[in-house]
PDB file of N, CA and C in Angstrom:
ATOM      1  N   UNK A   1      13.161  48.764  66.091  1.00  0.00           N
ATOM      2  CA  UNK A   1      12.727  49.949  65.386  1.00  0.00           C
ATOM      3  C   UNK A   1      11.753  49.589  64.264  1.00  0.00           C
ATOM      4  N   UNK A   2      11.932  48.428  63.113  1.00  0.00           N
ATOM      5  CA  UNK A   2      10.940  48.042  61.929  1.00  0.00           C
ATOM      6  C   UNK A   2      10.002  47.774  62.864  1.00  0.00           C
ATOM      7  N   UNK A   3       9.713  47.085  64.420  1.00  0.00           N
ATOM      8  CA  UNK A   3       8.650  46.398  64.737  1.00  0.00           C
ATOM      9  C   UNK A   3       7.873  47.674  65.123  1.00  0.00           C
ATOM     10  N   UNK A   4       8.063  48.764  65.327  1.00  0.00           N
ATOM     11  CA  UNK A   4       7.508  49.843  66.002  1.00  0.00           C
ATOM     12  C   UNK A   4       6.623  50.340  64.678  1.00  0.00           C
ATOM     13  N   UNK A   5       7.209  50.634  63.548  1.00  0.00           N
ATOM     14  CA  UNK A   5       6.762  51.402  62.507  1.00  0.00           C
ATOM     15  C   UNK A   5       5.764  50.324  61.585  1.00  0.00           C
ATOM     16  N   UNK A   6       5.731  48.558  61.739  1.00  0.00           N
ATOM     17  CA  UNK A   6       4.696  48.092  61.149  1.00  0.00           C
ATOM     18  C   UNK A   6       3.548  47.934  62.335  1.00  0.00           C
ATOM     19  N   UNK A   7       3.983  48.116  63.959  1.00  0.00           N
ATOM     20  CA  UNK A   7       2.598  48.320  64.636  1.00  0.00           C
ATOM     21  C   UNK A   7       1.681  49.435  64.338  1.00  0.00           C
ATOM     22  N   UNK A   8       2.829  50.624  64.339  1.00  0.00           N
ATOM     23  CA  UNK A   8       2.041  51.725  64.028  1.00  0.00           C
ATOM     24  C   UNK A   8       1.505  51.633  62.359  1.00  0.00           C
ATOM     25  N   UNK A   9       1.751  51.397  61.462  1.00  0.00           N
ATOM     26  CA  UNK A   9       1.156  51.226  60.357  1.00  0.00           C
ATOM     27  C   UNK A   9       0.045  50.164  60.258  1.00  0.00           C
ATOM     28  N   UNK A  10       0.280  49.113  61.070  1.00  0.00           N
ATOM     29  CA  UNK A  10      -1.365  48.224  61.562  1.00  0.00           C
ATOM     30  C   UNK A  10      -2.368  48.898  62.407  1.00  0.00           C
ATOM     31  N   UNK A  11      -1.414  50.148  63.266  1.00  0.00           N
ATOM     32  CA  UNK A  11      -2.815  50.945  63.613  1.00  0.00           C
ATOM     33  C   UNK A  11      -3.393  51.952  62.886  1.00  0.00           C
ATOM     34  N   UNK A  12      -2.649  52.185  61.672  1.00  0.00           N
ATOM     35  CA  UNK A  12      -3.155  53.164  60.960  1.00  0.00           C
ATOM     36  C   UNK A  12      -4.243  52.694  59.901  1.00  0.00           C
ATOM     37  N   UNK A  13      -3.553  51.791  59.560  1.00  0.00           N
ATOM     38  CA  UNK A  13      -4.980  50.522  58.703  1.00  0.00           C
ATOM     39  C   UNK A  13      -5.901  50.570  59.255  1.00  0.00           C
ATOM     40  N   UNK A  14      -5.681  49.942  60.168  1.00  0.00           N
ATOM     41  CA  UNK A  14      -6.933  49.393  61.360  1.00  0.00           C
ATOM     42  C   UNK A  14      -7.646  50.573  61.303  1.00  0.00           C
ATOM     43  N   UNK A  15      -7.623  51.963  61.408  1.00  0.00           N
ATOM     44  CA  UNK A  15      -8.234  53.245  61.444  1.00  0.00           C
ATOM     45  C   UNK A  15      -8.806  53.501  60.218  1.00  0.00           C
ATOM     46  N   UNK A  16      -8.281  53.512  59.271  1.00  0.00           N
ATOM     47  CA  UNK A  16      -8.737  54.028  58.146  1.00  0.00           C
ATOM     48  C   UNK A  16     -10.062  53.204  57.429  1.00  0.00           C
ATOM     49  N   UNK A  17      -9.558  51.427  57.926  1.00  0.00           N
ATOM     50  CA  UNK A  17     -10.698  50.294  57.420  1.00  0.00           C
ATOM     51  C   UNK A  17     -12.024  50.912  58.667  1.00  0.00           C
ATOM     52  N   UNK A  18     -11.600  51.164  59.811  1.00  0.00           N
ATOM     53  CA  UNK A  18     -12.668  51.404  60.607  1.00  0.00           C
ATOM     54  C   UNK A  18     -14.045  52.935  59.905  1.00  0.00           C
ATOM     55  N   UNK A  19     -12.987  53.454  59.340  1.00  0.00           N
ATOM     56  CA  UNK A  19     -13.971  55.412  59.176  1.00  0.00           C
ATOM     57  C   UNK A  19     -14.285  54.427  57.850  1.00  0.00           C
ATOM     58  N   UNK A  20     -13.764  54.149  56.773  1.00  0.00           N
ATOM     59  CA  UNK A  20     -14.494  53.556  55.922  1.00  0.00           C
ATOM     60  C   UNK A  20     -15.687  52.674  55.821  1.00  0.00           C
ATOM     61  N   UNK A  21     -15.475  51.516  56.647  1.00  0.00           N
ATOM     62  CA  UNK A  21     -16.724  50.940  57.421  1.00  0.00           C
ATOM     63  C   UNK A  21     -18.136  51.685  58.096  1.00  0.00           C
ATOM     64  N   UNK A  22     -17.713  52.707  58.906  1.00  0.00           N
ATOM     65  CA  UNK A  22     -18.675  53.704  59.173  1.00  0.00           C
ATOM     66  C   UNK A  22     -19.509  54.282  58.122  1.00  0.00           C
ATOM     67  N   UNK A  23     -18.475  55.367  57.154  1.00  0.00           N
ATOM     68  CA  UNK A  23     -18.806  55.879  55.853  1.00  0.00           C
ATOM     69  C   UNK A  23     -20.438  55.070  55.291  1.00  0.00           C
ATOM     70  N   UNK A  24     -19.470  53.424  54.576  1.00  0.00           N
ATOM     71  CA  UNK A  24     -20.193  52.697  53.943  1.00  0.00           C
ATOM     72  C   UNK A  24     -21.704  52.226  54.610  1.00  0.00           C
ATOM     73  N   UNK A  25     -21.498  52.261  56.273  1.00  0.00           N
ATOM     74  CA  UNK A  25     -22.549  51.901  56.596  1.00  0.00           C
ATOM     75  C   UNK A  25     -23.408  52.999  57.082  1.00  0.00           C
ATOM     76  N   UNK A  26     -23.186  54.237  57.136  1.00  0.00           N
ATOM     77  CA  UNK A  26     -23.944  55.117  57.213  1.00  0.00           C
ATOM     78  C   UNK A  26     -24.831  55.304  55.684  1.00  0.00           C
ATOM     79  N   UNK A  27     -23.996  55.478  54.858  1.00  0.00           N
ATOM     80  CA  UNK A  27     -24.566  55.529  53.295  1.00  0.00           C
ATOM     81  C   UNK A  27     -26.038  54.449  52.953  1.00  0.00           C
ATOM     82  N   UNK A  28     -25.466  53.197  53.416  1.00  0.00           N
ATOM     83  CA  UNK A  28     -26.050  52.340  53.068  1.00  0.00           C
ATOM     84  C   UNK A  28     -27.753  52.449  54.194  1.00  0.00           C
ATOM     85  N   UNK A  29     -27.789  53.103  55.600  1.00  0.00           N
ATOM     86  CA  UNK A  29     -28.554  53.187  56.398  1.00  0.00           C
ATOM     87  C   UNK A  29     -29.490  54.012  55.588  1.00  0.00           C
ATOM     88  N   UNK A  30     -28.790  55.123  55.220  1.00  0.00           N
ATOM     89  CA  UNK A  30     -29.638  56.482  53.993  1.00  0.00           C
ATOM     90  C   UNK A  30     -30.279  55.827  53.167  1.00  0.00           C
ATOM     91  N   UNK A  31     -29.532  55.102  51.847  1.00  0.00           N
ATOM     92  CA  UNK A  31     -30.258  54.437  50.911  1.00  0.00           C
ATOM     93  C   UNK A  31     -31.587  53.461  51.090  1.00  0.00           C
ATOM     94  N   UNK A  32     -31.535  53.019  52.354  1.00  0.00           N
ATOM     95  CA  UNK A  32     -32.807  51.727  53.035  1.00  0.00           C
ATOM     96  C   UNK A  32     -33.823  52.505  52.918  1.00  0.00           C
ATOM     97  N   UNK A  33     -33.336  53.855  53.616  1.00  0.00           N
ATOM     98  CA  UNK A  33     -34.589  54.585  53.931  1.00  0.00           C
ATOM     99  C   UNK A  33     -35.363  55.532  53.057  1.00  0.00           C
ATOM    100  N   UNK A  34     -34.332  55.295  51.818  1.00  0.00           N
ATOM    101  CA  UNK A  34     -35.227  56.545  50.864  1.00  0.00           C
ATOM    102  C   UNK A  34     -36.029  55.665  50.106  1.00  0.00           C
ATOM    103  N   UNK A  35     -37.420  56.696  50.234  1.00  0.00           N
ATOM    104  CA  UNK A  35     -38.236  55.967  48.877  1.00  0.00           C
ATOM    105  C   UNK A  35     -38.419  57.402  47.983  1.00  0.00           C
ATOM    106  N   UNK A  36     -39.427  57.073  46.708  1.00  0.00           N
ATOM    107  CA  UNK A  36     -38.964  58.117  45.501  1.00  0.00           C
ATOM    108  C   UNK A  36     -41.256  57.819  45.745  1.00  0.00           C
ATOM    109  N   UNK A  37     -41.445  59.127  45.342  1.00  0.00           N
ATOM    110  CA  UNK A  37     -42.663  59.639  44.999  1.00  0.00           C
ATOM    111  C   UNK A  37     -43.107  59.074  43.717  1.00  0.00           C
ATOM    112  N   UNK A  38     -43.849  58.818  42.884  1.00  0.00           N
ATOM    113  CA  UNK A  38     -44.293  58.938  41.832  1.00  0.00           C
ATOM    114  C   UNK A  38     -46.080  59.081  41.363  1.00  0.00           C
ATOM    115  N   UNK A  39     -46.249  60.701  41.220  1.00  0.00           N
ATOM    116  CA  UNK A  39     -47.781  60.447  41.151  1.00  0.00           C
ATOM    117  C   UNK A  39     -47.741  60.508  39.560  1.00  0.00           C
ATOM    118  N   UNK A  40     -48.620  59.735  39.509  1.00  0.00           N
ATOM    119  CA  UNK A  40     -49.347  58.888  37.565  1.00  0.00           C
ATOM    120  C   UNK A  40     -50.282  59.729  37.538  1.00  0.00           C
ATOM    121  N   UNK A  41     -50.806  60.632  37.881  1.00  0.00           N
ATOM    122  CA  UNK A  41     -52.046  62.084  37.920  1.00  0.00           C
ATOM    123  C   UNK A  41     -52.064  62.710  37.481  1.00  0.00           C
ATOM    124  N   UNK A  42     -52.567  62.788  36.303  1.00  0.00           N
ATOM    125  CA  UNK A  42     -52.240  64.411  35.053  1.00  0.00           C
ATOM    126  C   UNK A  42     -53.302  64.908  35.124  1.00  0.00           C
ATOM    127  N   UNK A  43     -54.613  64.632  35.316  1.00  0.00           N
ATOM    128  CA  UNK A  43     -55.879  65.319  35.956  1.00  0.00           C
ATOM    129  C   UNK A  43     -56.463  64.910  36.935  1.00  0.00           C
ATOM    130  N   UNK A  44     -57.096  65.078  37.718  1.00  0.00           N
ATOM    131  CA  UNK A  44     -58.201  64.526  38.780  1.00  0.00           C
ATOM    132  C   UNK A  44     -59.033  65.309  39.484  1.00  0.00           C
ATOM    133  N   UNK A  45     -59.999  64.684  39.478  1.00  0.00           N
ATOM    134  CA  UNK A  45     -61.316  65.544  40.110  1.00  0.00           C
ATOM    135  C   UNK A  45     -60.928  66.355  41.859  1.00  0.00           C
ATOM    136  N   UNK A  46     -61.590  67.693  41.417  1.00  0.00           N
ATOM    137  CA  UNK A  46     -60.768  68.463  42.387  1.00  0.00           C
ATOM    138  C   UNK A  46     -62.002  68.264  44.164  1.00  0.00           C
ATOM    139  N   UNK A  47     -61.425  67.032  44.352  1.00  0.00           N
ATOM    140  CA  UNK A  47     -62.137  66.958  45.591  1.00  0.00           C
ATOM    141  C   UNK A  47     -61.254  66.546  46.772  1.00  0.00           C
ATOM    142  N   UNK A  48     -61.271  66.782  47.651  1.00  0.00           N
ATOM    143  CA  UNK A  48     -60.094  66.211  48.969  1.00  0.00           C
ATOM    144  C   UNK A  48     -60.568  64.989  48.850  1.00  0.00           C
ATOM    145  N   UNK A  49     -59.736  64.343  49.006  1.00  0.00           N
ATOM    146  CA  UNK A  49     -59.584  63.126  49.429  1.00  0.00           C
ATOM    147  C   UNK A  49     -58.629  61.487  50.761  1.00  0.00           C
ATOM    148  N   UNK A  50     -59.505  61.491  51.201  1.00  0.00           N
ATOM    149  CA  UNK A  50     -58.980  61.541  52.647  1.00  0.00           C
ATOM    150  C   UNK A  50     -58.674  60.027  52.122  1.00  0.00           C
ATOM    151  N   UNK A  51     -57.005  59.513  52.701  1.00  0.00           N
ATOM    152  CA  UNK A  51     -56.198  58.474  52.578  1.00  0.00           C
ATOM    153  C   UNK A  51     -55.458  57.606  53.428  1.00  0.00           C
ATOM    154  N   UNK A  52     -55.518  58.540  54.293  1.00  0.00           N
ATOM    155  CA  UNK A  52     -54.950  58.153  55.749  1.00  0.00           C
ATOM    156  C   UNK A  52     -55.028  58.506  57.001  1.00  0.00           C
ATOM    157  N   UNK A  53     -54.950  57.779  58.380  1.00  0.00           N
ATOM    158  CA  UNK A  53     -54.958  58.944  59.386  1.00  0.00           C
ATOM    159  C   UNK A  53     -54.608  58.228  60.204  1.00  0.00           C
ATOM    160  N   UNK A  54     -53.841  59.011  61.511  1.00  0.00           N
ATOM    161  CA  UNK A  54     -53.394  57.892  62.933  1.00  0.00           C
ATOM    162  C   UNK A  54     -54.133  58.839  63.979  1.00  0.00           C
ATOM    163  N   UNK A  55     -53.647  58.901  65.025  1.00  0.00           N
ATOM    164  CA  UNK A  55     -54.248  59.226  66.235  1.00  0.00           C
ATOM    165  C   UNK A  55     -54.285  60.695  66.433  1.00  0.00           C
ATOM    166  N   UNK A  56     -53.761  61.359  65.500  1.00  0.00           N
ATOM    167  CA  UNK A  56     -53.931  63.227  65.676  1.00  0.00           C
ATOM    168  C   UNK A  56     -54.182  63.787  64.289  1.00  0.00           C
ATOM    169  N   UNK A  57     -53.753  63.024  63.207  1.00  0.00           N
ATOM    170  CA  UNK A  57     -54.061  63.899  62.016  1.00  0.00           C
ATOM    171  C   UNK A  57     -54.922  62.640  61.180  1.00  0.00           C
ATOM    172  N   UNK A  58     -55.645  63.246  60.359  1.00  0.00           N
ATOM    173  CA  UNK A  58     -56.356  62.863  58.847  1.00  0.00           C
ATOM    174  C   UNK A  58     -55.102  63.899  58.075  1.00  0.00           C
ATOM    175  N   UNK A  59     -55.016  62.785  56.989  1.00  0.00           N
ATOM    176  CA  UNK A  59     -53.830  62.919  55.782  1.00  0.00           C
ATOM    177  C   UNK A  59     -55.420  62.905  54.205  1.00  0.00           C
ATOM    178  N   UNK A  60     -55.253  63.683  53.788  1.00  0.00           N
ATOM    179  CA  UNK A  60     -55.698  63.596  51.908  1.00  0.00           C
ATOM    180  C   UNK A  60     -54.926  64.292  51.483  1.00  0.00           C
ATOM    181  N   UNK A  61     -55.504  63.910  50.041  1.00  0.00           N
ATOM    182  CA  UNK A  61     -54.556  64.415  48.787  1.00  0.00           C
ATOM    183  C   UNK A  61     -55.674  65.503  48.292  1.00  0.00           C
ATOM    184  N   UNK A  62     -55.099  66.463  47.426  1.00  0.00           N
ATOM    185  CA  UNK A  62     -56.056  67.764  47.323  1.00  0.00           C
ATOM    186  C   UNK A  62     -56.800  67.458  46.553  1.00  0.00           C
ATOM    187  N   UNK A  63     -56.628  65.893  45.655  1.00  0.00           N
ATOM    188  CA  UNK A  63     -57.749  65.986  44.671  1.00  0.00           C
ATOM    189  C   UNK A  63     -57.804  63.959  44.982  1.00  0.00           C
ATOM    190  N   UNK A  64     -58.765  63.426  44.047  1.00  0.00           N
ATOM    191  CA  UNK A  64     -58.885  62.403  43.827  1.00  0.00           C
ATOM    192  C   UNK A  64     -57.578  61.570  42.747  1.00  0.00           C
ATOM    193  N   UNK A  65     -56.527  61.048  43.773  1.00  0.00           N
ATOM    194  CA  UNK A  65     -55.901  60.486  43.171  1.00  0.00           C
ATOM    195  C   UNK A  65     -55.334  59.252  43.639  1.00  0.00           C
ATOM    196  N   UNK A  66     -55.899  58.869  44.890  1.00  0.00           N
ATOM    197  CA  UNK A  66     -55.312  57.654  46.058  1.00  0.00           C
ATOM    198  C   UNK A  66     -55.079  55.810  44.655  1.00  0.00           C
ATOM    199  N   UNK A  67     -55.490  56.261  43.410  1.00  0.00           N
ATOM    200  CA  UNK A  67     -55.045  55.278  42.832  1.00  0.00           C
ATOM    201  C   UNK A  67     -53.792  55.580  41.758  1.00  0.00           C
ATOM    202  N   UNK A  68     -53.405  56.767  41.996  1.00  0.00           N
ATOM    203  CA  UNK A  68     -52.602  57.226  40.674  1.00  0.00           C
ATOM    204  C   UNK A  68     -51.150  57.405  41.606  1.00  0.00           C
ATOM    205  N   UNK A  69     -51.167  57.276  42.999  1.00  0.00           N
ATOM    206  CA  UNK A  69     -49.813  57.743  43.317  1.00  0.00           C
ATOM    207  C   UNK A  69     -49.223  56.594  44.072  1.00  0.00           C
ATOM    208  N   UNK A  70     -47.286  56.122  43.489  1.00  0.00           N
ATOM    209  CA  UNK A  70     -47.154  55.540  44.245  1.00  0.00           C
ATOM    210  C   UNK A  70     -46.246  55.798  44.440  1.00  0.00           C
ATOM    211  N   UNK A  71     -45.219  54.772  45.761  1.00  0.00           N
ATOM    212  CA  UNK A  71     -43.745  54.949  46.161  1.00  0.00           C
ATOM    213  C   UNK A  71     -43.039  53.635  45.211  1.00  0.00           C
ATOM    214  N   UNK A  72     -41.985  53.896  45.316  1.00  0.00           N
ATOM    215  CA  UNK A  72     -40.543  53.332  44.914  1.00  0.00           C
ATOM    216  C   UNK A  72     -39.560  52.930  46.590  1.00  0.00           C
ATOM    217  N   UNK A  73     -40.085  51.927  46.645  1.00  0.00           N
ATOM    218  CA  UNK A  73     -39.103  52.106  47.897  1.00  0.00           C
ATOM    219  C   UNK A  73     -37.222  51.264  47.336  1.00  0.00           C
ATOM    220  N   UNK A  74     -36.839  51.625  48.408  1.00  0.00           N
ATOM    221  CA  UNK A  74     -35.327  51.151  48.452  1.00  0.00           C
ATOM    222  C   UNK A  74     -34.932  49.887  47.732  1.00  0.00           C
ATOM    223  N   UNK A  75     -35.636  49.326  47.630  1.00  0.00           N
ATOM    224  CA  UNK A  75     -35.315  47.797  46.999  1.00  0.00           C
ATOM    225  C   UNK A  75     -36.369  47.718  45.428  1.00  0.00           C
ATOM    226  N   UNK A  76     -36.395  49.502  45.069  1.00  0.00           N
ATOM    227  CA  UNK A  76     -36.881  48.782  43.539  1.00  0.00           C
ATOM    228  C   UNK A  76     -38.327  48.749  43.393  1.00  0.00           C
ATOM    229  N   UNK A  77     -39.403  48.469  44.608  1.00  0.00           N
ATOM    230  CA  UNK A  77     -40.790  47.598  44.215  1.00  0.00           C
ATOM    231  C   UNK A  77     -41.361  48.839  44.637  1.00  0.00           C
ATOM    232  N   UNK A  78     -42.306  49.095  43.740  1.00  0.00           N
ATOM    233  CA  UNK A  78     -43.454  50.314  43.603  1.00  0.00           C
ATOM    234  C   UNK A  78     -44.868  49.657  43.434  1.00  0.00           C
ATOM    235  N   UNK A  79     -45.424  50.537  44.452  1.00  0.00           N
ATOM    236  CA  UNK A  79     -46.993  49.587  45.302  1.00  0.00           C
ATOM    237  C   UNK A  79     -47.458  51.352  45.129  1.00  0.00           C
ATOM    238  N   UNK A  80     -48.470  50.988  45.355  1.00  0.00           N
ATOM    239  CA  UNK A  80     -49.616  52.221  45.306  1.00  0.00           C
ATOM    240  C   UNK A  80     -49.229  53.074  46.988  1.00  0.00           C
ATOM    241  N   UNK A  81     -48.819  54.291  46.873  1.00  0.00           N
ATOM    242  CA  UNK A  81     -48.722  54.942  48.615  1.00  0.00           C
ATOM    243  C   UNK A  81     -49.809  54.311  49.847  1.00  0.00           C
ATOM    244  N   UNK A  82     -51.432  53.909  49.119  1.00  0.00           N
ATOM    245  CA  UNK A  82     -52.150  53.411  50.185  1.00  0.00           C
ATOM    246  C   UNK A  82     -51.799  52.276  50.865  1.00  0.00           C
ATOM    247  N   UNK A  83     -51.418  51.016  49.703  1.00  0.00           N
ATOM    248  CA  UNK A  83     -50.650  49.926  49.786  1.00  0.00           C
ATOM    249  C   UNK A  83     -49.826  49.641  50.710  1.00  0.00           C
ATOM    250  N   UNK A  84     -48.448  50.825  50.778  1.00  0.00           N
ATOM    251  CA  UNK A  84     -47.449  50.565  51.299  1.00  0.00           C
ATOM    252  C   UNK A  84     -47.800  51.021  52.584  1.00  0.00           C
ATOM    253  N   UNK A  85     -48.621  51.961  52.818  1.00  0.00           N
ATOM    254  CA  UNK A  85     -48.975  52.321  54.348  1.00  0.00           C
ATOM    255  C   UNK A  85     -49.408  51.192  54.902  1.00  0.00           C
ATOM    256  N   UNK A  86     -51.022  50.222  54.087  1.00  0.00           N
ATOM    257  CA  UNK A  86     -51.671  49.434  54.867  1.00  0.00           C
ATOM    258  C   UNK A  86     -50.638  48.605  55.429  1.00  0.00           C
ATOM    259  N   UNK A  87     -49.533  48.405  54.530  1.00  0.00           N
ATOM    260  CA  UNK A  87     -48.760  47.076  54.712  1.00  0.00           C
ATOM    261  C   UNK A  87     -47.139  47.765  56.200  1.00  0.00           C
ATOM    262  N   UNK A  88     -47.625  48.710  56.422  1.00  0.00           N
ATOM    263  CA  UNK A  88     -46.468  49.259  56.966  1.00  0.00           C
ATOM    264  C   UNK A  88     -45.131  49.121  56.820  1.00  0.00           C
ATOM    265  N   UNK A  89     -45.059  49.441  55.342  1.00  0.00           N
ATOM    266  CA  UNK A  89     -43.309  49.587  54.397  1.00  0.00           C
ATOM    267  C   UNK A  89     -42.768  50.785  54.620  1.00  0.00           C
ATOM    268  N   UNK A  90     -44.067  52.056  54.939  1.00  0.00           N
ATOM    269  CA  UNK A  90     -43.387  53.248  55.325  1.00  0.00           C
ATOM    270  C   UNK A  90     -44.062  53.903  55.626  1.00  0.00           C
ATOM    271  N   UNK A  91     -43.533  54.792  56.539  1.00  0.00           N
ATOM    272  CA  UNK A  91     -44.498  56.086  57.579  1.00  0.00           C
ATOM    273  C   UNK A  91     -45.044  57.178  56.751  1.00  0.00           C
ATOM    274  N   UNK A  92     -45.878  57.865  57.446  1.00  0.00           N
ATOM    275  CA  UNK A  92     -46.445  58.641  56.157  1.00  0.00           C
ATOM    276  C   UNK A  92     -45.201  59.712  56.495  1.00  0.00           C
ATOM    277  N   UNK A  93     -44.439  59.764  57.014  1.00  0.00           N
ATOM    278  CA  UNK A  93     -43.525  60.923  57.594  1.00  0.00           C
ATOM    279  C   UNK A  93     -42.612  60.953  56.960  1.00  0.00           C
ATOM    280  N   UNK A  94     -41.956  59.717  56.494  1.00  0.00           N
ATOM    281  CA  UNK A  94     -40.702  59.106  55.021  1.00  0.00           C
ATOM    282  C   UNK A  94     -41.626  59.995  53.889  1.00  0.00           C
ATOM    283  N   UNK A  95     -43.017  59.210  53.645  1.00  0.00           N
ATOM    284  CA  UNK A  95     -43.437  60.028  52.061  1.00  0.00           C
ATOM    285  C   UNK A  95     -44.167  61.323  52.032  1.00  0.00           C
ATOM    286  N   UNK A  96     -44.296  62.208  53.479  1.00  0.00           N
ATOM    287  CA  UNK A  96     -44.110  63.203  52.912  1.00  0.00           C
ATOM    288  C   UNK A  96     -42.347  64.141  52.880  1.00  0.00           C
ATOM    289  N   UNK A  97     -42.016  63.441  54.145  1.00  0.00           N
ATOM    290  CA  UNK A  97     -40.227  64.038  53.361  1.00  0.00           C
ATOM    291  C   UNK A  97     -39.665  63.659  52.034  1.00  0.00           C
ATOM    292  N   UNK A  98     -40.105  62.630  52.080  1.00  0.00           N
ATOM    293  CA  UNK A  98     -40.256  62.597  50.394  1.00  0.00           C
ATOM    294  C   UNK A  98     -40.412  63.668  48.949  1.00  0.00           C
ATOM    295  N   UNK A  99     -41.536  64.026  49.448  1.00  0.00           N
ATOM    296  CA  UNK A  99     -42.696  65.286  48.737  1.00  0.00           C
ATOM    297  C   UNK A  99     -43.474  64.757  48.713  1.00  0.00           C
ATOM    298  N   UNK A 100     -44.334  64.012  49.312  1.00  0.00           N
ATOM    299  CA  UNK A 100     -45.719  63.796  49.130  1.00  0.00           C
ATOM    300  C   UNK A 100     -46.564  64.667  48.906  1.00  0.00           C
ATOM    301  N   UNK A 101     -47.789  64.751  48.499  1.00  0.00           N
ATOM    302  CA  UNK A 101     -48.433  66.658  48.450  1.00  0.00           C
ATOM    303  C   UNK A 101     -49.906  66.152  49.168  1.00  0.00           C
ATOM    304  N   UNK A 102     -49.851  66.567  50.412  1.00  0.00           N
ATOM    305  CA  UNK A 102     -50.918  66.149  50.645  1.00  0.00           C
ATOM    306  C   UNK A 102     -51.308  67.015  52.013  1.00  0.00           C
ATOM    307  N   UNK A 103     -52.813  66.786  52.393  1.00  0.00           N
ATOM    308  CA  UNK A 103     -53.543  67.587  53.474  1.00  0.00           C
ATOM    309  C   UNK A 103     -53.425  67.720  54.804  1.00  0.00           C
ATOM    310  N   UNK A 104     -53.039  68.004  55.734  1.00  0.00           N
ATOM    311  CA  UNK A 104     -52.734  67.612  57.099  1.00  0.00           C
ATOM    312  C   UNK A 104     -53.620  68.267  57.404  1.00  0.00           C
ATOM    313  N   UNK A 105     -54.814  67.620  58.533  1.00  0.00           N
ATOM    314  CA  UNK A 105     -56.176  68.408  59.286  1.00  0.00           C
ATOM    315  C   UNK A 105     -55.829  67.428  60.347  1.00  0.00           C
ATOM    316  N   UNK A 106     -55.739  68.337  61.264  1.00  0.00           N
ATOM    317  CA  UNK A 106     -55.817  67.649  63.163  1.00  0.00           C
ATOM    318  C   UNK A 106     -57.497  67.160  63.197  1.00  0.00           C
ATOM    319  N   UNK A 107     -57.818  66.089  63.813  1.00  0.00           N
ATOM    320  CA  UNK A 107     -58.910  65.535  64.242  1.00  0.00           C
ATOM    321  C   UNK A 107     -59.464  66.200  65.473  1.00  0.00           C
TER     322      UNK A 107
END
């Protein structure tokens, strides 16, 4: 009878360390992937400005600011948004879910 009630209490551990494990590693999958916006732009000349583009869209920003805005990615290090694209740290699809504020025109 004790051997029945510490199996079942090793399977109940075993369960609870398992959803916790999940939890922690779902959390931790989220955190990799967030980066944080930061535009340094308190004025800029009101011209489009084209910053990026792949195979269907051109991406600008509504004004001249491709040196004033950058990301924060997951680990702390903040590079200029052009930066982190050239270097492919992140999709432009992360910084505009982000809030990026910027132009979408189909080619």
């Amino acid at each position: 009878m004790k051997k029945d009630k510490i199996i079942i209490l090793f399977g109940v551990l075993t369960l609870v360390l398992v959803i916790i494990g999940i939890v922690l590693l779902r959390k931790n999958i989220a955190m990799r992937n967030k980066v944080r916006i930061i535009d340094a732009s308190y004025m800029c000349t009101e011209k489009i400005e084209k910053f990026y583009e792949d195979d269907k869209y051109i991406y600008s920003f509504p004004c001249v600011k491709s040196g004033m805005v950058f990301v924060e990615l997951a680990d702390g290090k903040k590079m200029l948004v052009v930066k982190a694209l050239d270097e492919d740290l992140v999709t432009i699809d992360e910084l505009i879910n982000a809030g990026l504020d910027v132009i979408k025109t189909e080619k």
